[in-house]
PDB file of N, CA and C in Angstrom:
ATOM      1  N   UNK A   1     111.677 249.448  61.533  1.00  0.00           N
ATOM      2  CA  UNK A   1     110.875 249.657  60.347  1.00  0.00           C
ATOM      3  C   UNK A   1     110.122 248.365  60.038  1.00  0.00           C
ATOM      4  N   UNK A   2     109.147 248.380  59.760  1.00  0.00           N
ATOM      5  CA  UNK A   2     108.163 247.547  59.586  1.00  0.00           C
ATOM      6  C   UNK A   2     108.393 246.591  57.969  1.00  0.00           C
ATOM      7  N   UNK A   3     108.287 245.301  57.875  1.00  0.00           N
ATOM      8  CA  UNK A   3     108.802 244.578  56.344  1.00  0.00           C
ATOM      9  C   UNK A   3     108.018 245.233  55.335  1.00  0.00           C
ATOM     10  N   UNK A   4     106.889 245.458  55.723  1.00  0.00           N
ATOM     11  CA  UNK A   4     105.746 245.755  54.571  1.00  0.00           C
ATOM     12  C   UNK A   4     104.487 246.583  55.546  1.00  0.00           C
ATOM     13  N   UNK A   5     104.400 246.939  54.435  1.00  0.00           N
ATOM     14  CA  UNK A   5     103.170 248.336  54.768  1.00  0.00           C
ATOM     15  C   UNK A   5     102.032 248.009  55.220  1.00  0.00           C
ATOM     16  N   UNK A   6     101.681 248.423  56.311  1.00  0.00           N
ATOM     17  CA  UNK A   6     100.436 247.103  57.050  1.00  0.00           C
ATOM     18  C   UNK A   6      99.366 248.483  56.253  1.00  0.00           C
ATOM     19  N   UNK A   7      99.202 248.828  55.156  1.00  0.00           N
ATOM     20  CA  UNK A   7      97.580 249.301  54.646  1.00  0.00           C
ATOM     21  C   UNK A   7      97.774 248.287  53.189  1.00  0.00           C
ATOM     22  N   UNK A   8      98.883 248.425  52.446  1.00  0.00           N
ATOM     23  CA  UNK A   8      98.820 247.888  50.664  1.00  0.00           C
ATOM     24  C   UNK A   8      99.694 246.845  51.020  1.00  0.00           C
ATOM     25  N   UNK A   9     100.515 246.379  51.812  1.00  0.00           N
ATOM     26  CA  UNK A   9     101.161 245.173  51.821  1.00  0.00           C
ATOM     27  C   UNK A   9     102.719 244.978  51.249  1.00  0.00           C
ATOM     28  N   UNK A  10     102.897 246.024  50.776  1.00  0.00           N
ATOM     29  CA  UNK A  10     104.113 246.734  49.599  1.00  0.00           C
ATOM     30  C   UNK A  10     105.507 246.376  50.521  1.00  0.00           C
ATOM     31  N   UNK A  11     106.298 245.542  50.100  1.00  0.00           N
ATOM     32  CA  UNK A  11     107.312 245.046  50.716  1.00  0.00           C
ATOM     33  C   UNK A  11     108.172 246.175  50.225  1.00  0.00           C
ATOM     34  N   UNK A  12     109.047 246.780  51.725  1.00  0.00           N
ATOM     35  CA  UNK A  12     109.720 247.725  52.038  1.00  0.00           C
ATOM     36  C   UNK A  12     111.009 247.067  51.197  1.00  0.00           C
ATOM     37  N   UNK A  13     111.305 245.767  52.051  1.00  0.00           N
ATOM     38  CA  UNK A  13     112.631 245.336  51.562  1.00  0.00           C
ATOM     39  C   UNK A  13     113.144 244.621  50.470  1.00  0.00           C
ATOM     40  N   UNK A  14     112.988 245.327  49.028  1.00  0.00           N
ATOM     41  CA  UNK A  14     112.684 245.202  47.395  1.00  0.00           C
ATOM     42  C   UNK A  14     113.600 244.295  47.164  1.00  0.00           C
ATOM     43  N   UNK A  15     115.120 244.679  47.511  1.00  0.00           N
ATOM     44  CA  UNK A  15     116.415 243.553  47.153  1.00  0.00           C
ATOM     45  C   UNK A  15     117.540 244.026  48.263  1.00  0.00           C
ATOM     46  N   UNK A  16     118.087 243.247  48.136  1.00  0.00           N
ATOM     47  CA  UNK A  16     119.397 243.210  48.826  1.00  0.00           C
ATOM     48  C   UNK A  16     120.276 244.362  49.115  1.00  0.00           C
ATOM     49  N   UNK A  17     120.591 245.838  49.702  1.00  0.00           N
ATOM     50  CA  UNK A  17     121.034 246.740  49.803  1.00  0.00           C
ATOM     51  C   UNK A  17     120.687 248.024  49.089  1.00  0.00           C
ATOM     52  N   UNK A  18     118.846 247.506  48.777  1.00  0.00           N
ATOM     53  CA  UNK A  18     118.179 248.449  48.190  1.00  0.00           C
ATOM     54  C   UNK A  18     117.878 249.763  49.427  1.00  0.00           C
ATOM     55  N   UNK A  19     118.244 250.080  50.571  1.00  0.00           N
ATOM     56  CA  UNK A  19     118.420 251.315  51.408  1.00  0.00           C
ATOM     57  C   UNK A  19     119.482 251.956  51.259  1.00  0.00           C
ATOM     58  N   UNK A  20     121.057 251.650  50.847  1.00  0.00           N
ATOM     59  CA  UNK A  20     122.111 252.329  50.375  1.00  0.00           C
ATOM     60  C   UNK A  20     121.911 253.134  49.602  1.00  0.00           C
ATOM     61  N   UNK A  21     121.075 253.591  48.842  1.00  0.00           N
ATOM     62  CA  UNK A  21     120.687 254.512  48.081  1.00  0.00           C
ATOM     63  C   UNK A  21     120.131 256.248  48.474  1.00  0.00           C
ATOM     64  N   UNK A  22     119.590 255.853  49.733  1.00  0.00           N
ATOM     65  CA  UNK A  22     119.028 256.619  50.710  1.00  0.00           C
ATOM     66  C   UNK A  22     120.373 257.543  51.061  1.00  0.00           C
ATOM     67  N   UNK A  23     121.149 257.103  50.789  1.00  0.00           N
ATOM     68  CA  UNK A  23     122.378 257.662  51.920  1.00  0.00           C
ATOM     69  C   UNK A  23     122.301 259.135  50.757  1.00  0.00           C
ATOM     70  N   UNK A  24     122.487 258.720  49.854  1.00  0.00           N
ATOM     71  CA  UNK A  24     122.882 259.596  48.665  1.00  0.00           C
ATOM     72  C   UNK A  24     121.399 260.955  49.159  1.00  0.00           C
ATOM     73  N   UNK A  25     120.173 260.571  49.117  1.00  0.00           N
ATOM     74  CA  UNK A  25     119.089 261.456  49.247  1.00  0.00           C
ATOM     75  C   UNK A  25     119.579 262.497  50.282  1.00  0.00           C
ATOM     76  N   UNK A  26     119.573 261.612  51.555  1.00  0.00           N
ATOM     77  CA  UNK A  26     119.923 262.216  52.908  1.00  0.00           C
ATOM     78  C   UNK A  26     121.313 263.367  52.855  1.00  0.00           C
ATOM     79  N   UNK A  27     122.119 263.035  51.984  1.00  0.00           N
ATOM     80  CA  UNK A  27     122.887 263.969  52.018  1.00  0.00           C
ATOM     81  C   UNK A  27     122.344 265.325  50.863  1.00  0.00           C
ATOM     82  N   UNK A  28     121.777 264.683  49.543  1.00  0.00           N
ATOM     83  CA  UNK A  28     121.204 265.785  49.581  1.00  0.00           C
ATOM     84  C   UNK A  28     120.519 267.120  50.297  1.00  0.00           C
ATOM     85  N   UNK A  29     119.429 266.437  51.476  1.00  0.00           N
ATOM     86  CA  UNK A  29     118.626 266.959  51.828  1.00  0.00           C
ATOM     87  C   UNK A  29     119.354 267.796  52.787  1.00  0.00           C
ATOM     88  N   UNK A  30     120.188 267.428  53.290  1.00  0.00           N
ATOM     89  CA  UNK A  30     121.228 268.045  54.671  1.00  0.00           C
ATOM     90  C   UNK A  30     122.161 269.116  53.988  1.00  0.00           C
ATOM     91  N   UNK A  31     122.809 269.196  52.399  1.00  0.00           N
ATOM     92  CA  UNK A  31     123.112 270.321  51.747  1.00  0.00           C
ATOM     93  C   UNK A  31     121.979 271.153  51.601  1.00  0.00           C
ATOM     94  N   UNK A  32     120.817 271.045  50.701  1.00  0.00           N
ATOM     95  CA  UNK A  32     119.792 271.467  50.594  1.00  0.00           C
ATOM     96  C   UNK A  32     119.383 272.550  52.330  1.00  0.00           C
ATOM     97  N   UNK A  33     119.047 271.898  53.334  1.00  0.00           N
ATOM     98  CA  UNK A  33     118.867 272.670  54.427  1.00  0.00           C
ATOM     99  C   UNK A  33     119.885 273.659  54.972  1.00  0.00           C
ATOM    100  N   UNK A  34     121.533 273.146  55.039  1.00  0.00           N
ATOM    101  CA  UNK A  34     122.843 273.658  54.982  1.00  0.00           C
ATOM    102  C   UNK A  34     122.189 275.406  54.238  1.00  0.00           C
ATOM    103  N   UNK A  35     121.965 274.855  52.869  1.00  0.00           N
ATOM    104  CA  UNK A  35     121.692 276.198  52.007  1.00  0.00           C
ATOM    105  C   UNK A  35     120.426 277.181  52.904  1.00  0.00           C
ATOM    106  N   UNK A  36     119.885 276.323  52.833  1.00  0.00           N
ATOM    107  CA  UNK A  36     118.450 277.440  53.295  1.00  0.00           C
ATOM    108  C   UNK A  36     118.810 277.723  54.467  1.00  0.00           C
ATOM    109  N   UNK A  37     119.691 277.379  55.646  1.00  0.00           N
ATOM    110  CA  UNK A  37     120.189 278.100  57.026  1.00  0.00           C
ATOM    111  C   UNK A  37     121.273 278.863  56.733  1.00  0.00           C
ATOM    112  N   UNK A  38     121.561 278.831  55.561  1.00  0.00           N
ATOM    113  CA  UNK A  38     122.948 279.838  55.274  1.00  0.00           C
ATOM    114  C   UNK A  38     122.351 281.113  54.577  1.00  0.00           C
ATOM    115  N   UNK A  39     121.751 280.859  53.943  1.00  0.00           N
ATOM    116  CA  UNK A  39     121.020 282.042  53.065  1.00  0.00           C
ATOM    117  C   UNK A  39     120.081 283.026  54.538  1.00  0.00           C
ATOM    118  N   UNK A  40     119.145 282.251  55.039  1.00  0.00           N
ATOM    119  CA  UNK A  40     118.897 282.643  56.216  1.00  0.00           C
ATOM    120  C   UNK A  40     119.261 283.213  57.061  1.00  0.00           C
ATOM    121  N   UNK A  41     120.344 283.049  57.675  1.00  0.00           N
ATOM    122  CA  UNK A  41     121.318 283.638  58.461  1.00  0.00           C
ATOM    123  C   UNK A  41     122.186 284.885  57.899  1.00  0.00           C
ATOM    124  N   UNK A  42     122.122 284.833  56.591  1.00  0.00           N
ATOM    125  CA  UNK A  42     122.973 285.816  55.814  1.00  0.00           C
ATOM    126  C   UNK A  42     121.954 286.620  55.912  1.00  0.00           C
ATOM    127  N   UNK A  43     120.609 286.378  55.654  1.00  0.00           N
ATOM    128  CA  UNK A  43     119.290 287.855  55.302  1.00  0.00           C
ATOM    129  C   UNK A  43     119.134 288.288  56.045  1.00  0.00           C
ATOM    130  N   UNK A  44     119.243 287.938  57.754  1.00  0.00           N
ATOM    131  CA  UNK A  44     118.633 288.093  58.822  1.00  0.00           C
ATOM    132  C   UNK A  44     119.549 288.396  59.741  1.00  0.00           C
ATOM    133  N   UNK A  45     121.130 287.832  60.137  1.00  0.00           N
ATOM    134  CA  UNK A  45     121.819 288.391  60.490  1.00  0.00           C
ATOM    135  C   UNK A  45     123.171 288.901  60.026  1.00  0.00           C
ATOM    136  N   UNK A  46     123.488 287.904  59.095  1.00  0.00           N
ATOM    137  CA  UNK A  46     124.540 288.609  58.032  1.00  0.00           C
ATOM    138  C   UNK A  46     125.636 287.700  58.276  1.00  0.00           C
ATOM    139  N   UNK A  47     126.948 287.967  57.418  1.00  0.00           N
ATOM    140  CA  UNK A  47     127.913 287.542  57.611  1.00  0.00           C
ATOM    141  C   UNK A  47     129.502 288.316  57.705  1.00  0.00           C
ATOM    142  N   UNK A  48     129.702 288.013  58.002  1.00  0.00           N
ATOM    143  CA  UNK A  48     131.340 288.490  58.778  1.00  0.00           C
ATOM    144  C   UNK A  48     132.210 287.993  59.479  1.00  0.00           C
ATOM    145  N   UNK A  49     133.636 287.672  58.816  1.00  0.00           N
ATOM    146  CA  UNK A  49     134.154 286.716  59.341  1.00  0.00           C
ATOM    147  C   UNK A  49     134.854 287.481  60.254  1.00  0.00           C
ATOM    148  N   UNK A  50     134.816 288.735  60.710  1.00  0.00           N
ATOM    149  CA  UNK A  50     135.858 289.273  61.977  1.00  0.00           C
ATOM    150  C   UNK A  50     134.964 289.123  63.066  1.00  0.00           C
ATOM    151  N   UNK A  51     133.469 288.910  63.156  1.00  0.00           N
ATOM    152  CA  UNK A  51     133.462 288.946  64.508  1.00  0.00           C
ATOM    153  C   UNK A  51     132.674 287.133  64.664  1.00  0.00           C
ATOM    154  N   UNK A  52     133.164 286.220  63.846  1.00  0.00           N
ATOM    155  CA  UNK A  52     132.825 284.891  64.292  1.00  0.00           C
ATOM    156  C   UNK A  52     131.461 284.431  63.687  1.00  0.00           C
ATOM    157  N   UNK A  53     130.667 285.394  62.660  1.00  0.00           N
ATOM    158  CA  UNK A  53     129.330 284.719  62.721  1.00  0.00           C
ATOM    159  C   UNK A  53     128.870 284.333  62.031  1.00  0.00           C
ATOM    160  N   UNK A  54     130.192 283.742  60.907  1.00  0.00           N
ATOM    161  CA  UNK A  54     129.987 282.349  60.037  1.00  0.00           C
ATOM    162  C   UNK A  54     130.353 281.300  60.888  1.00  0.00           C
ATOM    163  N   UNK A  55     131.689 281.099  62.001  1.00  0.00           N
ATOM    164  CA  UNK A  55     131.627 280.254  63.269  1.00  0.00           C
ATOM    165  C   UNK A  55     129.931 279.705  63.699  1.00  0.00           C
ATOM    166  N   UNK A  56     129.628 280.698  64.126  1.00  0.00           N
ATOM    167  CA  UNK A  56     128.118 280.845  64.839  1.00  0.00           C
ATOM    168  C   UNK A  56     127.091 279.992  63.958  1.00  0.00           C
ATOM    169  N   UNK A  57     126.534 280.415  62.558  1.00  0.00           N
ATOM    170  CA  UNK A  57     125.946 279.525  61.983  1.00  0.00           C
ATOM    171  C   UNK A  57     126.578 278.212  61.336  1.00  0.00           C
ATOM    172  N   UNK A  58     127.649 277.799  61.683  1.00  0.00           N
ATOM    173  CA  UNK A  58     128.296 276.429  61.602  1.00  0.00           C
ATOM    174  C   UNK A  58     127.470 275.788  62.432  1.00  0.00           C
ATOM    175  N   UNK A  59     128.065 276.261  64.024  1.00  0.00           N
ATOM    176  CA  UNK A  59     127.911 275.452  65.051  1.00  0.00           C
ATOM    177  C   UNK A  59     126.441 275.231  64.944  1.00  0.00           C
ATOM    178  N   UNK A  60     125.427 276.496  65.158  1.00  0.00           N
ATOM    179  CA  UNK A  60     124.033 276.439  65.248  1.00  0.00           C
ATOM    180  C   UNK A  60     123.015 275.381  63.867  1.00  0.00           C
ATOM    181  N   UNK A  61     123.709 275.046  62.455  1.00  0.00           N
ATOM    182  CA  UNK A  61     123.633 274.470  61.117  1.00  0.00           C
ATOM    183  C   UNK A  61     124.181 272.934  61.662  1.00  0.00           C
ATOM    184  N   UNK A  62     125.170 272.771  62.464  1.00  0.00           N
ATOM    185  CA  UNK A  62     125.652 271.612  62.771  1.00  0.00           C
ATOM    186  C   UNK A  62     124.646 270.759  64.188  1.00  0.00           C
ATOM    187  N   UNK A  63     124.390 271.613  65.281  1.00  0.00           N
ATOM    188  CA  UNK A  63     123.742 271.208  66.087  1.00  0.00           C
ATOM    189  C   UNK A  63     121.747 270.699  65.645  1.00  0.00           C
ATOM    190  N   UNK A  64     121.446 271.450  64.356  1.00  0.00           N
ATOM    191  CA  UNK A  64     120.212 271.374  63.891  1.00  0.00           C
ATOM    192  C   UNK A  64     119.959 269.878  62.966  1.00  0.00           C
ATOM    193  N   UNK A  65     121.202 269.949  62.609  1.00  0.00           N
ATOM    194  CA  UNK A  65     121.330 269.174  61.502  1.00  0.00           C
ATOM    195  C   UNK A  65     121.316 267.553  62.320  1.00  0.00           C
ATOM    196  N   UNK A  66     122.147 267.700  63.816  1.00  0.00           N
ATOM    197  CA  UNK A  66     121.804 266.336  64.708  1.00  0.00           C
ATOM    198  C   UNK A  66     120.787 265.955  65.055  1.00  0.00           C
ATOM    199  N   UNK A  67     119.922 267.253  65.280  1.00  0.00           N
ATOM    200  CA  UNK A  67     118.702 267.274  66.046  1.00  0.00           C
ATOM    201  C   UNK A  67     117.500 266.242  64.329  1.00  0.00           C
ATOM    202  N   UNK A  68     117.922 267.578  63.811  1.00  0.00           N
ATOM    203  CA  UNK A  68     117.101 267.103  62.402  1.00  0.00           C
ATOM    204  C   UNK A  68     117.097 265.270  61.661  1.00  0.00           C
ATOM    205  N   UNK A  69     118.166 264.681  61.945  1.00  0.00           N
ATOM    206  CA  UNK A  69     118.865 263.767  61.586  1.00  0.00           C
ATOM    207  C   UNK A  69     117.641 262.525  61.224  1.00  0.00           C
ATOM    208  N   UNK A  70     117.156 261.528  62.473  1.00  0.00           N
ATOM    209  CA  UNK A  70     115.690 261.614  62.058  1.00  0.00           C
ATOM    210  C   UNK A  70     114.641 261.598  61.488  1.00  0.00           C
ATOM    211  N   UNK A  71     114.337 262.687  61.557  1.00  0.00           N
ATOM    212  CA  UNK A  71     113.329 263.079  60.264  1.00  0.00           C
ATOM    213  C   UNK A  71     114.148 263.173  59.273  1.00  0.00           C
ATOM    214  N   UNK A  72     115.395 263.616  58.329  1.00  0.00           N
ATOM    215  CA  UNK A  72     115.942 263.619  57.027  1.00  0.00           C
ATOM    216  C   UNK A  72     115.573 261.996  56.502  1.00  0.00           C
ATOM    217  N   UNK A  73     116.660 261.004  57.597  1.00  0.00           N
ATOM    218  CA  UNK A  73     116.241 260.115  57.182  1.00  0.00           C
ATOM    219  C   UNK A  73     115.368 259.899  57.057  1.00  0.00           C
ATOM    220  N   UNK A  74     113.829 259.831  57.836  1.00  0.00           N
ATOM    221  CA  UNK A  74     112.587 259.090  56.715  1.00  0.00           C
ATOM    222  C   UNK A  74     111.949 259.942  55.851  1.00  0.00           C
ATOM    223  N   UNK A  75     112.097 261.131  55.801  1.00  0.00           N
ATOM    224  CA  UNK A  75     112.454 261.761  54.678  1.00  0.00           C
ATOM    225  C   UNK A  75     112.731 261.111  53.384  1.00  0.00           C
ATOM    226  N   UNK A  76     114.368 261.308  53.685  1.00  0.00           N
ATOM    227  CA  UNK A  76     114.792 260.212  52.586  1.00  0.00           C
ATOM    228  C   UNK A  76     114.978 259.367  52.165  1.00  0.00           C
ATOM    229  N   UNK A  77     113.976 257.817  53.214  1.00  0.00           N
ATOM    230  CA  UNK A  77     113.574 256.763  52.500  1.00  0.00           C
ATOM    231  C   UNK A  77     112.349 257.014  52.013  1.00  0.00           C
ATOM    232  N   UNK A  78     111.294 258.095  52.545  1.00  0.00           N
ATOM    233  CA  UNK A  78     109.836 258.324  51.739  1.00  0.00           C
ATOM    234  C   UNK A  78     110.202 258.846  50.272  1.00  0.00           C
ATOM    235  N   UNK A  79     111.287 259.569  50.080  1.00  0.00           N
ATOM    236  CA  UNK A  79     111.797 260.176  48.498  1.00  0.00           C
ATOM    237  C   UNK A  79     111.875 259.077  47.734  1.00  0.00           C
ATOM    238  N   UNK A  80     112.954 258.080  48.765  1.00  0.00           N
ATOM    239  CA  UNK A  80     113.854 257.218  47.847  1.00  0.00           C
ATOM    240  C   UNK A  80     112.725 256.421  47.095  1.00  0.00           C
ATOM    241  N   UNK A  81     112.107 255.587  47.971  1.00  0.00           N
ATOM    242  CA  UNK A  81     111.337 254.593  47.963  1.00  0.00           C
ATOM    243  C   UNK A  81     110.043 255.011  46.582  1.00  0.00           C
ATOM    244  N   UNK A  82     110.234 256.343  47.256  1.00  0.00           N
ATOM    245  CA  UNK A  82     109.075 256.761  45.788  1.00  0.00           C
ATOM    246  C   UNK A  82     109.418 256.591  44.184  1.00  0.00           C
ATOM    247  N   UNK A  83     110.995 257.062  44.139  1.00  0.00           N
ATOM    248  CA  UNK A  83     111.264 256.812  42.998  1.00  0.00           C
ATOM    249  C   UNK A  83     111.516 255.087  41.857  1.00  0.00           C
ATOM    250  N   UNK A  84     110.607 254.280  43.016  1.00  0.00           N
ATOM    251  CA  UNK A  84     110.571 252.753  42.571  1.00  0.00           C
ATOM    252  C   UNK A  84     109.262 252.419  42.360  1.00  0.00           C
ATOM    253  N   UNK A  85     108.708 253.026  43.204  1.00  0.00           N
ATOM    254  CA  UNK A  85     107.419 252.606  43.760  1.00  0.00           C
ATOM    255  C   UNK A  85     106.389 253.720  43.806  1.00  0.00           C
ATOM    256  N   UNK A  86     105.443 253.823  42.586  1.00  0.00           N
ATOM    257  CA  UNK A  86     103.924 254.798  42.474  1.00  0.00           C
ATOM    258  C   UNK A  86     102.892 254.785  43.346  1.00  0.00           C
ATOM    259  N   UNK A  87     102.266 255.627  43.970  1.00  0.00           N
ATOM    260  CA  UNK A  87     101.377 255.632  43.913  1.00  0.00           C
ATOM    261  C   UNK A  87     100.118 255.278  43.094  1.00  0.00           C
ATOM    262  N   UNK A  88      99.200 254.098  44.054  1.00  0.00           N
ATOM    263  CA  UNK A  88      98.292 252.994  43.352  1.00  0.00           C
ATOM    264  C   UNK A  88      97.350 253.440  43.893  1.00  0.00           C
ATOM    265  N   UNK A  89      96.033 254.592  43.399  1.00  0.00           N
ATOM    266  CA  UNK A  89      94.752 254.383  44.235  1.00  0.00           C
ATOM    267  C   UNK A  89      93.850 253.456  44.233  1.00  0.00           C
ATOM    268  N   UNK A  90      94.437 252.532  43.760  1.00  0.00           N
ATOM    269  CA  UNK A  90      93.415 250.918  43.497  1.00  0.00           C
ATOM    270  C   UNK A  90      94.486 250.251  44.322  1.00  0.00           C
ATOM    271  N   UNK A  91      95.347 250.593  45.490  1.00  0.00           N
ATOM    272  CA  UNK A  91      96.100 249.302  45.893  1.00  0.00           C
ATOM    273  C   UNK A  91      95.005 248.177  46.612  1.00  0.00           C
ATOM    274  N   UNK A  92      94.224 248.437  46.813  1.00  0.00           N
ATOM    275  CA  UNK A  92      93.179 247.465  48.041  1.00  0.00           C
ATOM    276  C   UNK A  92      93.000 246.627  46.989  1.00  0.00           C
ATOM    277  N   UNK A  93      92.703 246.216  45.511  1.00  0.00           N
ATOM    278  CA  UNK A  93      92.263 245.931  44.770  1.00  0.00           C
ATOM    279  C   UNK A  93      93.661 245.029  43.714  1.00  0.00           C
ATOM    280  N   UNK A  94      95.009 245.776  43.635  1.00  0.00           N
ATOM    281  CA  UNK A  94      95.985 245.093  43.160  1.00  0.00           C
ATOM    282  C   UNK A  94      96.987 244.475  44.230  1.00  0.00           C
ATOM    283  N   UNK A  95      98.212 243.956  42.890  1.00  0.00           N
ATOM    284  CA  UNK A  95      98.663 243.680  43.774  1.00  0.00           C
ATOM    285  C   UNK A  95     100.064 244.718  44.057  1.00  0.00           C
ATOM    286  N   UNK A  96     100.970 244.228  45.207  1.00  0.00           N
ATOM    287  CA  UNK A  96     101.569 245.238  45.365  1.00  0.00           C
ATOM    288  C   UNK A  96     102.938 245.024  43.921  1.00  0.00           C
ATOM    289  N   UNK A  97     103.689 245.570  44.184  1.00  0.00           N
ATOM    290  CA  UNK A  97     104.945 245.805  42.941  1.00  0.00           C
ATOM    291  C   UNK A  97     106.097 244.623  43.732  1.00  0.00           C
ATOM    292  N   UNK A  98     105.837 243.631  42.366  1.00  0.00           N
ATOM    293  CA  UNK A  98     107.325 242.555  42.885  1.00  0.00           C
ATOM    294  C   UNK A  98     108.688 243.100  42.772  1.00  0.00           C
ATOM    295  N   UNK A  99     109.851 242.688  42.834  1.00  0.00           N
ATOM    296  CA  UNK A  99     111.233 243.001  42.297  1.00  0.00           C
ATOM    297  C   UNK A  99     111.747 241.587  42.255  1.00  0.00           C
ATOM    298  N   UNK A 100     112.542 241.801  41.250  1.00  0.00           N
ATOM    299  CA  UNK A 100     113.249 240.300  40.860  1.00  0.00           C
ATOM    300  C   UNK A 100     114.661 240.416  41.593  1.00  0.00           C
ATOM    301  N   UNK A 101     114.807 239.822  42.460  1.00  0.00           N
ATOM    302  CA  UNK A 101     116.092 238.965  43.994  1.00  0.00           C
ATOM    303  C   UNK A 101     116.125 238.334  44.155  1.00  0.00           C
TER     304      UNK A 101
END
């Protein structure tokens, strides 16, 4: 990951274990998807535990979720990071946002 944003200059790395926060998003987002492949799987093929095919969307929810892994994360440093840091359509013009560390 790059220190600062080569267009506004906006230093990524604000304070000291300011990415630990992310962890919290990322798991959101991985319940959040959890839900929408469960609901999914329930509309489309259903559920029933005698013939395995809550098993089935485990494994298939678990293997997506590795694949997905990735993208959640910058995902959920683009979330995180937002909730510190606005959008500036004058950044060329200011300066970027300090933090006191």
């Amino acid at each position: 990951m790059h220190k600062e944003c080569p267009v506004c200059k906006q230093k990524y790395d604000m304070e000291p274990g300011f990415w630990y926060g992310t962890g919290y998003v990322s798991y959101a987002l991985a319940i959040a998807f959890s839900v929408a492949t469960f609901i999914a799987w329930w509309v489309l093929i259903g559920i029933s535990v005698s013939d395995n095919r809550v098993l089935w969307w485990l494994l298939t929810n678990s293997i997506l979720l590795i694949v997905l892994q990735p993208v959640l994360m910058r995902l959920s440093r683009t979330i995180y990071v937002y909730f510190f840091v606005k959008y500036d359509e004058h950044y060329e013009s200011s300066e970027p946002r300090k933090f006191d560390y």
